[in-house]
Protein backbone atom coordinates (compact mmCIF):
# COMPACT_ATOMS: atom_id res chain seq x y z
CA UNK A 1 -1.01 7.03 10.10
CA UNK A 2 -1.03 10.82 9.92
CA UNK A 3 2.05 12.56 8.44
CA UNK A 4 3.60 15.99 8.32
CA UNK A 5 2.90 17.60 4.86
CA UNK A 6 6.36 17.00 4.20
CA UNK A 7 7.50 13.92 6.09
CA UNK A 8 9.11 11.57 2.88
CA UNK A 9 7.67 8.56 4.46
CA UNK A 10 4.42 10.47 4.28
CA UNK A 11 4.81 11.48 0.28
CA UNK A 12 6.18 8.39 -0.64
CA UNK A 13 2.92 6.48 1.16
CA UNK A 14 0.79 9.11 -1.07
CA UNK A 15 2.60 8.02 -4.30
CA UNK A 16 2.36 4.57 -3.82
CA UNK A 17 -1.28 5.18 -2.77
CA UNK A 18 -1.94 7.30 -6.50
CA UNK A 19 -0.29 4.48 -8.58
CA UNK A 20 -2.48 2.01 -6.66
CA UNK A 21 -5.53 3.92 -8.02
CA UNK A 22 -3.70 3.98 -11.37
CA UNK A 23 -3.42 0.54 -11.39
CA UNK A 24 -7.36 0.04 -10.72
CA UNK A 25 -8.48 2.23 -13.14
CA UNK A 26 -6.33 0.38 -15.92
CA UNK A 27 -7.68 -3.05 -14.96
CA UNK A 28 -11.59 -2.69 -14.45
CA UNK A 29 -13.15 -5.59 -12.73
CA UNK A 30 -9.87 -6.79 -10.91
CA UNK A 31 -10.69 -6.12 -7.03
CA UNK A 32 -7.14 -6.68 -5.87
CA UNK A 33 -3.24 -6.84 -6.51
CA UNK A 34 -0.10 -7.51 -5.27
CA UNK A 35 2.93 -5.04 -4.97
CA UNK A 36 6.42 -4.91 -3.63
CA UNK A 37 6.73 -2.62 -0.72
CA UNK A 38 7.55 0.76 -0.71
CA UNK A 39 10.16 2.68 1.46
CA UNK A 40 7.58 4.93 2.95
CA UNK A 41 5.34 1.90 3.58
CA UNK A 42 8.16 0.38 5.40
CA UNK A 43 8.78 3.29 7.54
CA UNK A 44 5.02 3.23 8.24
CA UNK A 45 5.26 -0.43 9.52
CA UNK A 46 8.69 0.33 11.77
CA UNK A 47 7.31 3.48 13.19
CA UNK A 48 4.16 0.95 14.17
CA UNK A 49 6.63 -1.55 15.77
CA UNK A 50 5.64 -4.64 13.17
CA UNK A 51 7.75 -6.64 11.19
CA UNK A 52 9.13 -5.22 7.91
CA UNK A 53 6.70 -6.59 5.46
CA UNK A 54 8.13 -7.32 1.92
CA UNK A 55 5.11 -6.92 -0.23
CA UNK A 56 1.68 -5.15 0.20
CA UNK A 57 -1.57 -6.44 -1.47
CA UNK A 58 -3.79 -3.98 -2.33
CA UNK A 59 -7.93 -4.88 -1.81
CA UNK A 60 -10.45 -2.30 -4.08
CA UNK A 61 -13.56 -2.56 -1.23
CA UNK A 62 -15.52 -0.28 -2.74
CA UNK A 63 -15.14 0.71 -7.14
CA UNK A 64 -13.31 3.74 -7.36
CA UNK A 65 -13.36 4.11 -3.73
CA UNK A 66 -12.03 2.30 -0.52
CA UNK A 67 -9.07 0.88 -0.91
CA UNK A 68 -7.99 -1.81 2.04
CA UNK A 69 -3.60 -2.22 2.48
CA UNK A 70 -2.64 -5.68 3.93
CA UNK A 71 1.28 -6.17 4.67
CA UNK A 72 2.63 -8.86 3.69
CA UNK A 73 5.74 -11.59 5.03
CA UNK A 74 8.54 -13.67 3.11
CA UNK A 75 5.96 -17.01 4.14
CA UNK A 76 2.62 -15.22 2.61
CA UNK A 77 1.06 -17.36 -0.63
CA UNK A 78 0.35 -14.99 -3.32
């Protein structure tokens, strides 16, 4: 999804996005992670029209690279 440069759901999607990197680069070798949510990833989902996921695991495809978001739902194993 494309944002305005200063759309909050927008900013808050590129926060989330930096601490997911964060996160990667403090736990070589791990290739995924689970996360609640964030506002801005919300928005993202009810501008789409999909259910409100609650938490968001986060897939490394590539090292240091690709990143893959899948949404997750109150019935989702962990």
């Amino acid at each position: 999804m494309i944002h305005e440069p200063t759309c909050p759901a927008g900013l808050k999607a590129d926060r989330a996005q930096a601490r997911d990197e964060a996160w990667f680069i403090l736990h070589p070798g791990q290739d995924s992670y689970e996360r609640d949510t964030t506002w801005g990833e919300r928005a993202e989902a009810e501008a789409l029209g999909i259910a409100l996921p609650t938490r968001v695991r986060i897939t490394e495809l590539t090292p240091g690279g690709i990143r893959m978001r899948q949404f997750l739902y109150g019935g989702d194993a962990r």
